[in-house]
Structure formats: structure tokens, C-alpha cells
N, C-alpha and C. Protein backbone atom coordinates (compact mmCIF):
# COMPACT_ATOMS: atom_id res chain seq x y z
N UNK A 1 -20.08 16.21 1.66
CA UNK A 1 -21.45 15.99 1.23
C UNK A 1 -21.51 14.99 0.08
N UNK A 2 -20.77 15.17 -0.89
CA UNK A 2 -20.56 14.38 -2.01
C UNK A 2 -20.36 13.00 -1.94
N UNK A 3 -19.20 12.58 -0.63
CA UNK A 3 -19.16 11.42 -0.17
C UNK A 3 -19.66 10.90 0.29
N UNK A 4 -20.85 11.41 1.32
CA UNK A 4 -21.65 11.05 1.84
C UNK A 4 -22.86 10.61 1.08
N UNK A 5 -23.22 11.62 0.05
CA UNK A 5 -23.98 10.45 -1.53
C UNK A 5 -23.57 9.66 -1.62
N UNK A 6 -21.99 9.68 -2.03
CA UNK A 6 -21.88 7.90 -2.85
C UNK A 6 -22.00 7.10 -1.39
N UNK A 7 -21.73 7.47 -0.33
CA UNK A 7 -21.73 5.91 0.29
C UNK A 7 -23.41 5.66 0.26
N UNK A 8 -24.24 6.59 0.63
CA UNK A 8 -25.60 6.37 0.79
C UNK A 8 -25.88 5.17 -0.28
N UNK A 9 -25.52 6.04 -1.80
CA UNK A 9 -26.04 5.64 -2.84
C UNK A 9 -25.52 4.15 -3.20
N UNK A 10 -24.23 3.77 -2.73
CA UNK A 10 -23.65 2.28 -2.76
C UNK A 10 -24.61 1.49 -1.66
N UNK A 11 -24.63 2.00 -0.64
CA UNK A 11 -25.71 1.45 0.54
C UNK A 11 -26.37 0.87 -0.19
N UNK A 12 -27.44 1.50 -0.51
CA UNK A 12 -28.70 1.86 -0.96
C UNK A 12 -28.95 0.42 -2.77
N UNK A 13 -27.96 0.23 -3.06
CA UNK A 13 -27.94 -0.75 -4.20
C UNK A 13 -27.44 -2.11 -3.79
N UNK A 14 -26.43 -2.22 -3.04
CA UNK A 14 -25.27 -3.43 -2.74
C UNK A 14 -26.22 -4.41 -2.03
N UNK A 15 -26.16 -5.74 -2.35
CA UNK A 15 -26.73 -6.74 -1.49
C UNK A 15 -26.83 -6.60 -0.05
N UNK A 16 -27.76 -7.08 0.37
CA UNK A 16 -28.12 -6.87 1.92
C UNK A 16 -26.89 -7.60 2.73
N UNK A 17 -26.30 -8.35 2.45
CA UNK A 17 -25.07 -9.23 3.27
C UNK A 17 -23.63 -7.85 3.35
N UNK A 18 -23.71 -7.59 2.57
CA UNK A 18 -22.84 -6.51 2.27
C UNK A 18 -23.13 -5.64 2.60
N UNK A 19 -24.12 -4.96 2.94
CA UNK A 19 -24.44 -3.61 3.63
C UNK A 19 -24.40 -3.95 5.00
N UNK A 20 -24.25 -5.18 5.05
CA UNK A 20 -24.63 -5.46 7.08
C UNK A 20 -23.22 -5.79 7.48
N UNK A 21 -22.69 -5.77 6.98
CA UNK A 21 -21.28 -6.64 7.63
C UNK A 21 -20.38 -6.12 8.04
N UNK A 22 -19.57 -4.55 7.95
CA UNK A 22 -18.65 -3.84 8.95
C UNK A 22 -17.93 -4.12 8.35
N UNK A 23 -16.98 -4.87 8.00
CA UNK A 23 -15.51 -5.08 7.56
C UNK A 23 -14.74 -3.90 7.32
N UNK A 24 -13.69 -3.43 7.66
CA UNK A 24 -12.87 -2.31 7.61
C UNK A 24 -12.28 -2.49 6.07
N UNK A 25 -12.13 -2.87 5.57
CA UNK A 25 -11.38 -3.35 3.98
C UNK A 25 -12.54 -2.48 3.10
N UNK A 26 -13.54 -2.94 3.16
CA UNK A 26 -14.93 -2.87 2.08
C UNK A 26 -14.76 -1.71 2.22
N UNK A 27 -14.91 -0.74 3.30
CA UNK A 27 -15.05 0.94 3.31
C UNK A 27 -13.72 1.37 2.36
N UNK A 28 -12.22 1.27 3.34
CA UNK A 28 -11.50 1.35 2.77
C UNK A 28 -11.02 1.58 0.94
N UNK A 29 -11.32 0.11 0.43
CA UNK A 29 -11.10 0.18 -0.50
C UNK A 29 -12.20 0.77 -2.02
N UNK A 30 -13.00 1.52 -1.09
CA UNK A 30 -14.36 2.30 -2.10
C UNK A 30 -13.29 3.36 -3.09
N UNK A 31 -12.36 4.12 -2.13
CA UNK A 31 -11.26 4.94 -3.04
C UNK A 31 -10.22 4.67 -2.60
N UNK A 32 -9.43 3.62 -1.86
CA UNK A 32 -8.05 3.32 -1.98
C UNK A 32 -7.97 1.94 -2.72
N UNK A 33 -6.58 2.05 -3.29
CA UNK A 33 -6.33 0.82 -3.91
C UNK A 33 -5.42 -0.51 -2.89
N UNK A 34 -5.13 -0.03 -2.05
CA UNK A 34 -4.39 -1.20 -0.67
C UNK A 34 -5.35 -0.48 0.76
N UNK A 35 -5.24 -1.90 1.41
CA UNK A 35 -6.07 -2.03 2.89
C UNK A 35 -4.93 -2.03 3.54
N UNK A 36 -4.44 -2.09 4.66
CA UNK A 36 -3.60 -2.29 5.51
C UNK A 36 -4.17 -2.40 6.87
N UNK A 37 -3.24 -3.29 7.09
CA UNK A 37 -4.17 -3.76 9.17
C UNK A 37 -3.95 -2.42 9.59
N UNK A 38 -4.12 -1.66 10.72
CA UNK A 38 -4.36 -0.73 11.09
C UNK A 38 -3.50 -0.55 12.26
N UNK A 39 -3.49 -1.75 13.21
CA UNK A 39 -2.76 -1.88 14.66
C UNK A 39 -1.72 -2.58 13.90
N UNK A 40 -1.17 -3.16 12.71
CA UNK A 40 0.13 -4.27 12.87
C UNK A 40 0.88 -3.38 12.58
N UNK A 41 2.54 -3.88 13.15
CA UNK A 41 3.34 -3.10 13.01
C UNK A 41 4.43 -3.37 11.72
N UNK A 42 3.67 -3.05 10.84
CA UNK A 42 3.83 -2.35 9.49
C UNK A 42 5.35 -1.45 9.11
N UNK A 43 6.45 -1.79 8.34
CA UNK A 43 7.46 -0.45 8.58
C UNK A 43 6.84 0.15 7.67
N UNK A 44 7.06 1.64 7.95
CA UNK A 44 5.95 2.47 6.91
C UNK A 44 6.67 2.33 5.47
N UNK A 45 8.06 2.29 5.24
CA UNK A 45 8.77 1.98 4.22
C UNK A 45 8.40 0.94 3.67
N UNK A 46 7.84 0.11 4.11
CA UNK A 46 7.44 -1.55 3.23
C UNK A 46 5.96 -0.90 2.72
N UNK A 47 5.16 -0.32 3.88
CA UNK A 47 4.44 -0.23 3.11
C UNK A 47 3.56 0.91 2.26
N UNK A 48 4.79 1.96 2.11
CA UNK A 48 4.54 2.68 1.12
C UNK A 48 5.05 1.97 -0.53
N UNK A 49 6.01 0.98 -0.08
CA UNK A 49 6.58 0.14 -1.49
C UNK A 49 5.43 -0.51 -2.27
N UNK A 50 4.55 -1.18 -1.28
CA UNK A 50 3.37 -2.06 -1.62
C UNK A 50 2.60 -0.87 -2.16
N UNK A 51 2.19 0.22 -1.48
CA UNK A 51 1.06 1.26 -2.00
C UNK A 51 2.14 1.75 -3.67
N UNK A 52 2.81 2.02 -3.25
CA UNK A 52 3.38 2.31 -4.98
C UNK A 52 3.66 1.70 -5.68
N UNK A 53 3.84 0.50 -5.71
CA UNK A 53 3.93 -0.95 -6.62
C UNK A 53 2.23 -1.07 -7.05
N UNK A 54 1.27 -0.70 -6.64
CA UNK A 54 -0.26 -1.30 -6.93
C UNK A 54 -0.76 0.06 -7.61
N UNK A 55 -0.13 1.42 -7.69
CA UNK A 55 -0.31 2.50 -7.83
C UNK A 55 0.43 2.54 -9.86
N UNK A 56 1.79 1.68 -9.51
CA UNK A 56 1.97 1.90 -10.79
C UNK A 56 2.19 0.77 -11.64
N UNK A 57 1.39 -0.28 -11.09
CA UNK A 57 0.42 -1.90 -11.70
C UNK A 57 -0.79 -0.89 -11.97
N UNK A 58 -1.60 0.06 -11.55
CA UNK A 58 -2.88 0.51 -12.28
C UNK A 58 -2.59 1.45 -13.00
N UNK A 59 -1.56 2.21 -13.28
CA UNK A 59 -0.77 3.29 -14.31
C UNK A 59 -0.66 2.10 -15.67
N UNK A 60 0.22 1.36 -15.39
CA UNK A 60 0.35 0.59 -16.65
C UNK A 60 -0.30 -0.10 -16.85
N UNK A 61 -1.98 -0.29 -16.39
CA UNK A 61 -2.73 -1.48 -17.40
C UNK A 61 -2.93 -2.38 -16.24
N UNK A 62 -2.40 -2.65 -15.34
CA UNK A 62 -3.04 -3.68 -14.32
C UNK A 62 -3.64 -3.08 -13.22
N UNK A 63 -5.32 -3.53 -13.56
CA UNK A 63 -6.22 -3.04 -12.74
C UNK A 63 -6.47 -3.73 -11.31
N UNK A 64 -6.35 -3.24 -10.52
CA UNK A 64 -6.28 -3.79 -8.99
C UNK A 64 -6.13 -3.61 -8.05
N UNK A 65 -6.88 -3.97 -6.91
CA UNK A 65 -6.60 -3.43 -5.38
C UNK A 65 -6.10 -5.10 -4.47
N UNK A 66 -5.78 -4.30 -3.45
CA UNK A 66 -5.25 -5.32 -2.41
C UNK A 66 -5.62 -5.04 -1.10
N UNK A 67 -5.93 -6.21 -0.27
CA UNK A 67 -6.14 -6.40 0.82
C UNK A 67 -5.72 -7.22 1.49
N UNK A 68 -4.85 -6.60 2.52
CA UNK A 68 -3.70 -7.69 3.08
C UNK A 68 -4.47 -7.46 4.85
N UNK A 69 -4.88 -8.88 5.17
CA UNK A 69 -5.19 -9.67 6.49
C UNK A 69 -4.44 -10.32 7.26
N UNK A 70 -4.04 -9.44 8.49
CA UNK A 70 -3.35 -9.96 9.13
C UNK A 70 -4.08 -11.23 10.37
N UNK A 71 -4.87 -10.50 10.38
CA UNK A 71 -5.42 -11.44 12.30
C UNK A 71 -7.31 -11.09 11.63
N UNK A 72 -7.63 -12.34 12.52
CA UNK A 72 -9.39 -11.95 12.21
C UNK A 72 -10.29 -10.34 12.51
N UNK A 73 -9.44 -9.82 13.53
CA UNK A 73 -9.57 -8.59 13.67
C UNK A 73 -9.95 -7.66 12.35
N UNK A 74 -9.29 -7.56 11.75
CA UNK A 74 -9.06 -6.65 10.04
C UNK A 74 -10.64 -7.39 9.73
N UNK A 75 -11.07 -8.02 10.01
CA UNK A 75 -12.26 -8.51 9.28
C UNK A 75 -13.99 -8.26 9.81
N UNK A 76 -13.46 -7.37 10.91
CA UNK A 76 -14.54 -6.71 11.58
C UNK A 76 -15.78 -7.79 12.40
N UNK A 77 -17.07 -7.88 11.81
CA UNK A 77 -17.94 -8.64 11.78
C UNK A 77 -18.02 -9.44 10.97
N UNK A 78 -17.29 -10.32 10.10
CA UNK A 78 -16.84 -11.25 9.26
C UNK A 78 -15.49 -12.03 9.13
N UNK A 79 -15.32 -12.31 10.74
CA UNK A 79 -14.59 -13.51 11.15
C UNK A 79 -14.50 -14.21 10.76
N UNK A 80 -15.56 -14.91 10.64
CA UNK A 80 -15.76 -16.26 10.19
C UNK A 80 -15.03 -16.33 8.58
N UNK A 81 -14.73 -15.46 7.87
CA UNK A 81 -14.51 -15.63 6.90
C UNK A 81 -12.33 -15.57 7.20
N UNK A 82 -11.64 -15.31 8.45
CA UNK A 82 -10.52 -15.36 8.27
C UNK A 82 -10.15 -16.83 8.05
N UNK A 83 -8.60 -16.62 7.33
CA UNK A 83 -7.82 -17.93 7.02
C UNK A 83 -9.10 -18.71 5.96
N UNK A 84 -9.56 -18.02 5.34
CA UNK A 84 -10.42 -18.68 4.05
C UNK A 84 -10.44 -17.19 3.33
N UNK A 85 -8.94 -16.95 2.72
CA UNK A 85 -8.43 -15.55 1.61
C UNK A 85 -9.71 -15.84 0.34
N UNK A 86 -9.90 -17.09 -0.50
CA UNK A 86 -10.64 -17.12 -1.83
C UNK A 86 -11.98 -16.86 -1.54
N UNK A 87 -12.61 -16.99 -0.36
CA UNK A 87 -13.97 -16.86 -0.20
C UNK A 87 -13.78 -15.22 0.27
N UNK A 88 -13.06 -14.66 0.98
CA UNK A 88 -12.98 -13.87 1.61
C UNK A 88 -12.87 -12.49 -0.11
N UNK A 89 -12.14 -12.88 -0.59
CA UNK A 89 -11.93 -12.07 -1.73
C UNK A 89 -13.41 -11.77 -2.42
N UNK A 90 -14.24 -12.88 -2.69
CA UNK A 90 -15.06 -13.13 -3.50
C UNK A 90 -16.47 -12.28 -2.64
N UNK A 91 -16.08 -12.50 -1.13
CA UNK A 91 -16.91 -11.86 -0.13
C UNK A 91 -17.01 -9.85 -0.92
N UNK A 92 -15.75 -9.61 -0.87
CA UNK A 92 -15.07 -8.32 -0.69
C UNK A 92 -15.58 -7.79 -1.90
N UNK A 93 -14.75 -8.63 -2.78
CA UNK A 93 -15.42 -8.11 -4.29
C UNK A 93 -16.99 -7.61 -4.56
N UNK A 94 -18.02 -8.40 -4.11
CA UNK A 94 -18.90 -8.05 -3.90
C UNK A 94 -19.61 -7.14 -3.55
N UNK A 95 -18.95 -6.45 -2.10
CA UNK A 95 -19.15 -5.57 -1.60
C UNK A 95 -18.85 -4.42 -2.11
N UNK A 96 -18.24 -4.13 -2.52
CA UNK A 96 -17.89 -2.91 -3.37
C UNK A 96 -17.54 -2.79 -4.83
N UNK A 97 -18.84 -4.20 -5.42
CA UNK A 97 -19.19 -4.32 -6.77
C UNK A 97 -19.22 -2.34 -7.65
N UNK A 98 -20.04 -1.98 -6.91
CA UNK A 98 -20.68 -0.86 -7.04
C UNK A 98 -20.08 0.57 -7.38
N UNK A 99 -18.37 0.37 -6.89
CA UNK A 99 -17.55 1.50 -6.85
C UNK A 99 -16.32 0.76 -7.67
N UNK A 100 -15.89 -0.56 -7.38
CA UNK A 100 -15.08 -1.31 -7.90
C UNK A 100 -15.26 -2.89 -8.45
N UNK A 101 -14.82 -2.88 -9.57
CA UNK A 101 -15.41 -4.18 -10.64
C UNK A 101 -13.74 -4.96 -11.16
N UNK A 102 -13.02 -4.66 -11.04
CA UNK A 102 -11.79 -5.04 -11.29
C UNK A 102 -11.28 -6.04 -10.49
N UNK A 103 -10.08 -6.44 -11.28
CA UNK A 103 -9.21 -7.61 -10.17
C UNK A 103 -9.18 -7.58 -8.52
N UNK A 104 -9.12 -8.05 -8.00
CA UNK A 104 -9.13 -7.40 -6.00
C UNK A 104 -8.27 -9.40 -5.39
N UNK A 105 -7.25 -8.71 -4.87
CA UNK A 105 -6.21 -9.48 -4.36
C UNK A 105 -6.45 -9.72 -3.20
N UNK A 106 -6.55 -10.64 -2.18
CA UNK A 106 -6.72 -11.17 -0.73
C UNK A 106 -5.48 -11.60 -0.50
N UNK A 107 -4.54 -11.14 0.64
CA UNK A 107 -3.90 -12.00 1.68
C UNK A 107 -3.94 -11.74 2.56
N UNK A 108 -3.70 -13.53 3.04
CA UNK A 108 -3.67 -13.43 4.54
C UNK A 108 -2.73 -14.80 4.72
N UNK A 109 -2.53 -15.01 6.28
CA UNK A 109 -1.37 -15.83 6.34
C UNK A 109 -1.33 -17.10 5.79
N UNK A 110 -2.57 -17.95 5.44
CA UNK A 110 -2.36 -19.34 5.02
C UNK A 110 -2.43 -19.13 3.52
N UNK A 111 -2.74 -18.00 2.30
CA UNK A 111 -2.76 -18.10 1.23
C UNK A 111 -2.89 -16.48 0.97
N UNK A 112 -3.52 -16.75 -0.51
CA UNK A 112 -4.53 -15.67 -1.50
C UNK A 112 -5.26 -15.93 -1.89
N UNK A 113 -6.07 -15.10 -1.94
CA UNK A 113 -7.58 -15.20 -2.55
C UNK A 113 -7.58 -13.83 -3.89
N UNK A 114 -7.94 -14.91 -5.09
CA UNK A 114 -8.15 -13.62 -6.02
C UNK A 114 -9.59 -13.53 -6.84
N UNK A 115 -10.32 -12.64 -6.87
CA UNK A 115 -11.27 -12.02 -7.52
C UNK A 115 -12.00 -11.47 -8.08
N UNK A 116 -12.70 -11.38 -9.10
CA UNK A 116 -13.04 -9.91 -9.61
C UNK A 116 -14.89 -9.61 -10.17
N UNK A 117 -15.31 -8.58 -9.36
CA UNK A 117 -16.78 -8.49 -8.97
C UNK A 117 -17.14 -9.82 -8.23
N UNK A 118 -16.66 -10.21 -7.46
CA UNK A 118 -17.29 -10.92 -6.72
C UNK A 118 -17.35 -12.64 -6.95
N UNK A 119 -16.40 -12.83 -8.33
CA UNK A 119 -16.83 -13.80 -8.51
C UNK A 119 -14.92 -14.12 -8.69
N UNK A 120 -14.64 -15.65 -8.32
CA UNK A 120 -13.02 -16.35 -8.80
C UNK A 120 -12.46 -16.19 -10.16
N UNK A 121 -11.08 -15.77 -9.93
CA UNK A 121 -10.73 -15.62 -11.41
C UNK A 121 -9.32 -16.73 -11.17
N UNK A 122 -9.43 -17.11 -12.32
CA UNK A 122 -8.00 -17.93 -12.26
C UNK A 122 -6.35 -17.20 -11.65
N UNK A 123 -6.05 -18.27 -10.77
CA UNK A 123 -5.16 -17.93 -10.21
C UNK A 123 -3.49 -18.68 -10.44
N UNK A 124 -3.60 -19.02 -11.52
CA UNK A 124 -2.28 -19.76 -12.32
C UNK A 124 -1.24 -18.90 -11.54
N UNK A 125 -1.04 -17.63 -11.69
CA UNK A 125 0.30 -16.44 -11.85
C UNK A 125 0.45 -16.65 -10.32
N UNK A 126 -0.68 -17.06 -8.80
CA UNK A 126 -0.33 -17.20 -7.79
C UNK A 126 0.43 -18.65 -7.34
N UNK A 127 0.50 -19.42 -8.43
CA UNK A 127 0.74 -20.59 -8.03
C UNK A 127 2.25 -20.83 -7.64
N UNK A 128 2.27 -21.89 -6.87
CA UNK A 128 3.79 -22.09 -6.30
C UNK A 128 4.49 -20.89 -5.36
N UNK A 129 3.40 -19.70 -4.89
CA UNK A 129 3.75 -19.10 -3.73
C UNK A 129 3.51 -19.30 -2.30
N UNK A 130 4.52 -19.51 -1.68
CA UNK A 130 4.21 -20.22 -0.47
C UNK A 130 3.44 -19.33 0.60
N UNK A 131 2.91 -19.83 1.71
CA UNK A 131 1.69 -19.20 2.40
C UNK A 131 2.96 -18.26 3.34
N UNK A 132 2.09 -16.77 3.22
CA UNK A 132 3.15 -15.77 4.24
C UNK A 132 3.33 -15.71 4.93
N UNK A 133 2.63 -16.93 6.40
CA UNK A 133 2.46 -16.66 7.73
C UNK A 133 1.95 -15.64 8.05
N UNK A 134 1.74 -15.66 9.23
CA UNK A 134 1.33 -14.49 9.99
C UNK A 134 1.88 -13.23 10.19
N UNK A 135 2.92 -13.42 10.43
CA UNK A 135 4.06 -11.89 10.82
C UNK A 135 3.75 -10.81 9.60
N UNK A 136 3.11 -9.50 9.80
CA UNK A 136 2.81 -8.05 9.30
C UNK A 136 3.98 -8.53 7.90
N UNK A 137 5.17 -7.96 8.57
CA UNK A 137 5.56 -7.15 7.30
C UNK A 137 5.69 -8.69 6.27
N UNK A 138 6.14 -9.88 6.61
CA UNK A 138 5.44 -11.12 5.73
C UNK A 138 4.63 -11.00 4.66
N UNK A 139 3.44 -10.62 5.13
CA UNK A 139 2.23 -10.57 4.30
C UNK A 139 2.34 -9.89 3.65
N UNK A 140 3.10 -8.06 3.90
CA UNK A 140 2.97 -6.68 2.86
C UNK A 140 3.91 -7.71 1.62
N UNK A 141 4.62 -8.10 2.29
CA UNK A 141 6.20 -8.72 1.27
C UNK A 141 5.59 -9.85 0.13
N UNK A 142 4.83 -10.29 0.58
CA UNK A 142 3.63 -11.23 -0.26
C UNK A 142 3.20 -10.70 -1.22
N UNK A 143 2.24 -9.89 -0.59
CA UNK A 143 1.35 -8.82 -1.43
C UNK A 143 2.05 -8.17 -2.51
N UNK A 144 2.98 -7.80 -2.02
CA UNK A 144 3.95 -7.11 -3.19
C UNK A 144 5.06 -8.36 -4.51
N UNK A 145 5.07 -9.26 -4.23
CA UNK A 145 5.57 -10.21 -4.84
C UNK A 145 4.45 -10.64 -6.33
N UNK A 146 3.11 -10.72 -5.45
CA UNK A 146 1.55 -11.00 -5.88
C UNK A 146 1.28 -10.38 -6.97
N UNK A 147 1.22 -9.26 -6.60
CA UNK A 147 1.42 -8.24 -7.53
C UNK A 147 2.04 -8.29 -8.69
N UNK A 148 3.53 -8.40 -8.40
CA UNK A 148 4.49 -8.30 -9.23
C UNK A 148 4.18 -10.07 -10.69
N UNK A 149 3.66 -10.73 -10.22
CA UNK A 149 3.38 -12.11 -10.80
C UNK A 149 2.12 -11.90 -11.91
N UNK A 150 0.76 -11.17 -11.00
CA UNK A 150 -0.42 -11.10 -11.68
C UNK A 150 0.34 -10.11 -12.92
N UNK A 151 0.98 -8.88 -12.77
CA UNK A 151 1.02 -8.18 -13.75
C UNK A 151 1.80 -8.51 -14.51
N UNK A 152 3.12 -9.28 -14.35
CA UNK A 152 3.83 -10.19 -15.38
C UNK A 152 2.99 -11.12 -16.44
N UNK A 153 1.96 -11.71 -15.55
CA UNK A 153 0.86 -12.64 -16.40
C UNK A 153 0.18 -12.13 -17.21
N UNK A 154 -0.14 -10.90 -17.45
CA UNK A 154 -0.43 -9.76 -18.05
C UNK A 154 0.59 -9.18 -19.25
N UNK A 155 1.72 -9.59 -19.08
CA UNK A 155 2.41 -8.65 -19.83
C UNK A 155 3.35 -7.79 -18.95
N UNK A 156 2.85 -7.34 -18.35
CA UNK A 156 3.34 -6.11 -17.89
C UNK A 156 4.31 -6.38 -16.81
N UNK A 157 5.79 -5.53 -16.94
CA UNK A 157 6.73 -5.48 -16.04
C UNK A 157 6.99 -4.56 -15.20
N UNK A 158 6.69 -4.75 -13.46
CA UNK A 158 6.81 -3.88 -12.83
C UNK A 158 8.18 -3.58 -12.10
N UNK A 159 9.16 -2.80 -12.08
CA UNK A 159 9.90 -2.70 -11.07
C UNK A 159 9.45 -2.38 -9.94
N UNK A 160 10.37 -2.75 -8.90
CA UNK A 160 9.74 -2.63 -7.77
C UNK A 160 10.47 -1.65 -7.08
N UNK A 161 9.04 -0.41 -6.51
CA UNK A 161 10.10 0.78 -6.03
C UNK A 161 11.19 0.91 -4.85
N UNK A 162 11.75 1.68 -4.38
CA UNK A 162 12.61 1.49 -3.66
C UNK A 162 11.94 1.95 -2.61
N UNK A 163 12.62 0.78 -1.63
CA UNK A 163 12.22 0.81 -0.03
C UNK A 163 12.76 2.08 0.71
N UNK A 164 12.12 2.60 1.32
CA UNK A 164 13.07 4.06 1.67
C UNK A 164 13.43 3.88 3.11
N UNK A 165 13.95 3.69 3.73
CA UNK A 165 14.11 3.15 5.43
C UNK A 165 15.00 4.60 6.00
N UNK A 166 15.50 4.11 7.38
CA UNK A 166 15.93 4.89 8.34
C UNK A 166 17.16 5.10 7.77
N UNK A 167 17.68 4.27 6.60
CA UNK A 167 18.79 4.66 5.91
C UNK A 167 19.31 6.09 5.41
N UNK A 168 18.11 5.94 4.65
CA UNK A 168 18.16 7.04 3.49
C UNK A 168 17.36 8.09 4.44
N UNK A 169 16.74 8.16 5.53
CA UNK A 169 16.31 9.25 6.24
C UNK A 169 17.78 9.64 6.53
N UNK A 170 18.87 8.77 7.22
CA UNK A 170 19.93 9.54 7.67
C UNK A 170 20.62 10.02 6.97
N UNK A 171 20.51 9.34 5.54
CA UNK A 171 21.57 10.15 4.38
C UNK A 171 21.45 11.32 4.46
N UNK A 172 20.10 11.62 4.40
CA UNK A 172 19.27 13.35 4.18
C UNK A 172 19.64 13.76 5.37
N UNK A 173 19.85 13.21 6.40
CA UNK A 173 20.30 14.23 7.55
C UNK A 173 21.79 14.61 7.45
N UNK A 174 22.51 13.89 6.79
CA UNK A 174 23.76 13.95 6.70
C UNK A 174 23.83 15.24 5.42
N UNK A 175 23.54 14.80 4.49
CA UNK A 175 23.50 16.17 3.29
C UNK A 175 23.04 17.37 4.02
N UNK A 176 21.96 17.17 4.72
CA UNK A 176 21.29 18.55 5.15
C UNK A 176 22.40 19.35 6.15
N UNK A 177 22.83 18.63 6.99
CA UNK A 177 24.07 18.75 7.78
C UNK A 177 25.68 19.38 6.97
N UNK A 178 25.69 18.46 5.86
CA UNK A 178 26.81 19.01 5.38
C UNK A 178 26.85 20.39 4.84
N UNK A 179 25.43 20.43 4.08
CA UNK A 179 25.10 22.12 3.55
C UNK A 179 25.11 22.99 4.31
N UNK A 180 24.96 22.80 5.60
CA UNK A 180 24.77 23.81 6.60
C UNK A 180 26.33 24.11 7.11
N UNK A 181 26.85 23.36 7.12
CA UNK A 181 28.44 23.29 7.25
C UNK A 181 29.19 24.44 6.31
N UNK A 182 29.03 23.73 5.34
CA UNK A 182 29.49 24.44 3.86
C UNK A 182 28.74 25.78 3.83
N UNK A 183 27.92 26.14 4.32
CA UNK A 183 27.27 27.72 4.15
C UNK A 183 27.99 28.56 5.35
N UNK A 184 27.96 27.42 6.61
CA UNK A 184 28.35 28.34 7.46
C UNK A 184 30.49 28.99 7.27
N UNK A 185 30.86 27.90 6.92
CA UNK A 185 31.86 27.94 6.55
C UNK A 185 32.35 28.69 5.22
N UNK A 186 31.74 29.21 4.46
CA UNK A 186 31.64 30.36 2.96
C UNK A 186 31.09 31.49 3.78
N UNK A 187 30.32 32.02 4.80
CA UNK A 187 29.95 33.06 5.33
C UNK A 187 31.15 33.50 6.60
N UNK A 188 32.10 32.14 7.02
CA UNK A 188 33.20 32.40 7.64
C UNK A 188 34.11 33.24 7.06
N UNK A 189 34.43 32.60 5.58
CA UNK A 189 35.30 32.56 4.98
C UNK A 189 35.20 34.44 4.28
N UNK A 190 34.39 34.61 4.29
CA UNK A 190 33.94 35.86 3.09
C UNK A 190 33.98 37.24 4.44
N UNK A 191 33.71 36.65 5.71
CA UNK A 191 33.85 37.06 6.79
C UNK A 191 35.09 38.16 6.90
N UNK A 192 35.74 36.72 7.10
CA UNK A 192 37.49 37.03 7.05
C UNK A 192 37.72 38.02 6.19
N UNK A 193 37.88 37.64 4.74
CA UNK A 193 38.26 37.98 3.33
C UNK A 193 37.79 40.00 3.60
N UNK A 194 36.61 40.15 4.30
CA UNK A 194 36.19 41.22 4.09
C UNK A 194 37.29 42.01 5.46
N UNK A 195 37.47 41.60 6.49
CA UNK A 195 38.39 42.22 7.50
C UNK A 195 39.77 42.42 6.96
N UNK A 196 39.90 41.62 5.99
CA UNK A 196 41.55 41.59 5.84
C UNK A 196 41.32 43.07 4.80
N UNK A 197 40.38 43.09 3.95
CA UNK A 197 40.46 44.29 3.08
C UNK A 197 40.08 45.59 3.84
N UNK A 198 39.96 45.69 4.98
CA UNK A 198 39.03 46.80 5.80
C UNK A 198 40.23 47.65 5.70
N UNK A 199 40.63 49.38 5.49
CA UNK A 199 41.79 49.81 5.88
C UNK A 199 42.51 49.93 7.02
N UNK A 200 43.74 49.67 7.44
CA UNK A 200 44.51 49.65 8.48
C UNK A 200 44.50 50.84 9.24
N UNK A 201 44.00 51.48 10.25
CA UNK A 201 43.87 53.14 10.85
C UNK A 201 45.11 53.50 10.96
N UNK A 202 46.13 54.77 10.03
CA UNK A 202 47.21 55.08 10.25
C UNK A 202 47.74 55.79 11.77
């Protein structure tokens, strides 16, 4: 019910271009701080790195969301605005003036677009990054670089968290495996230990 106020109530204020336009990002980012294409194939490990890299850029002082565009698709009824990231940002910002007023990051494959309420903010800290192409995890890898630059320009130093892959899933299968080993093998062992003490029937 509550949510359903604020969207009414954002409705209900936000410019008419912005209330008409669909874009999957604008909803999105009312309470998340990263967009993500929806159909690209994304490793979820990259992009939980990107969601916790922008998670703890707004812990330390750098205020900001991201929206990473893969294909005109992600852009709903505002096509026309793909492969043009600075207008597209400035679009976005706008739209969710109302819930969010802070920095807001655009990529997509030929650049970035950066913004804040709707209007261009200098983009020095993006400079000399080359365009991500098209390919998904490209762009997350962008985004997260982006990041890492704006909040340096700032001051602020982010490490970047660790990627967790099919690696470290198997490590944990391997530990989990070994414990089970090692238990079953101490319940062998104590097994034994208890037969050998049982008395011998004269």
C-alpha cells in the first residue's frame, strides 16, 4: 500500500514526458541503486561485484546509481534515446528527480552518460575510457571501472569486491565434503574404540 503511494505520488508530480514513457530503468531505480538488462546474459558473479561496488561508493560518501544499457530493448518506449548514454542519463535523471537527486551513471556500448537531477555534470574522471561495446558482461565491467574513477575524483578509494564464481562455489563444496568425511570418519573411529572396550564373554 505504501508503495503504491509513493509511485502514485511521484506520478502525480514528475513531468508529463516522464510519466509517459515506460522505460524499465526509471521504475527500477526509484529504490535500487543498479539497473541491469534483464534478458542479457549477465554472470551473476560480475554482477553482484557491480551491485556491491555502488553499495559501498554510497556507504563512503559517493552518492550514486547506475544504469547499464545493453540493446534498445532496456529502454522500453524510449528507443530513440539508445546509443545517445548523455542525453539518455539526463532523460533518466529527470524521471526520478522526485525519489532521486544525486549523481546517476549511464552505460551503454558507444559511451557514458553522467548526470545529476536531470541536468550534465562534468565528466573529466570518465575521460580516456574507451567505449564497452556491446557484449553484457563488457558493459557491467565498465560500469564498475566508472565507478571506481568518479569516486577516486572524489577522494574516495574503493576496493573492488571479490568476484565470487563457480570457483569458490566448488571450494565450498569441497570443505562441505571434507567435513562430512571427517565426521563420518570420528563417528567410525569412536565406533571402533567403543567395541574394543566392550567385555570379552568368558
Amino acid at each position: 500500500m505504501a508503495t503504491a503511494l509513493l509511485v502514485a505520488t511521484i506520478g502525480a508530480w514528475a513531468p508529463p514526458f516522464a510519466a509517459a514513457d515506460g522505460d524499465p530503468a526509471s521504475d527500477y531505480l526509484l529504490g535500487q541503486s543498479v539497473f541491469l538488462p534483464f534478458d542479457a546474459k549477465i554472470p551473476a558473479a560480475k554482477a553482484r561485484q557491480l551491485t556491491q561496488l555502488v553499495a559501498n561508493a554510497n556507504r563512503s560518501g559517493l552518492r550514486i546509481r547506475v544504469a547499464v544499457i545493453a540493446t534498445r530493448y532496456d529502454l522500453g518506449s524510449v528507443t530513440a534515446l539508445y546509443l545517445k548514454p548523455q542525453k539518455y542519463a539526463e532523460f533518466l535523471g529527470a524521471e526520478i528527480f522526485f525519489a532521486y537527486r544525486g549523481p546517476l551513471l549511464v552505460v551503454m556500448a558507444n559511451g557514458y552518460g553522467y548526470a545529476k537531477g536531470g541536468k550534465p555534470v562534468a565528466r573529466r574522471a570518465l575521460g580516456g575510457l574507451a567505449a564497452p561495446g556491446p557484449q553484457a558482461t563488457a558493459l557491467v565491467s565498465a560500469a564498475t571501472t566508472a565507478v571506481q574513477r568518479l569516486a577516486a575524483a572524489n577522494g574516495i578509494h574503493i576496493a573492488l569486491p571479490h568476484s565470487f564464481g563457480h570457483s569458490q562455489t566448488t571450494h565450498d563444496r569441497v570443505i562441505i565434503i571434507a567435513i562430512a568425511l571427517t565426521a563420518i570418519a570420528l563417528v567410525g573411529a569412536w565406533m571402533f574404540v567403543r567395541r574394543l572396550r566392550r567385555p570379552r564373554p568368558t
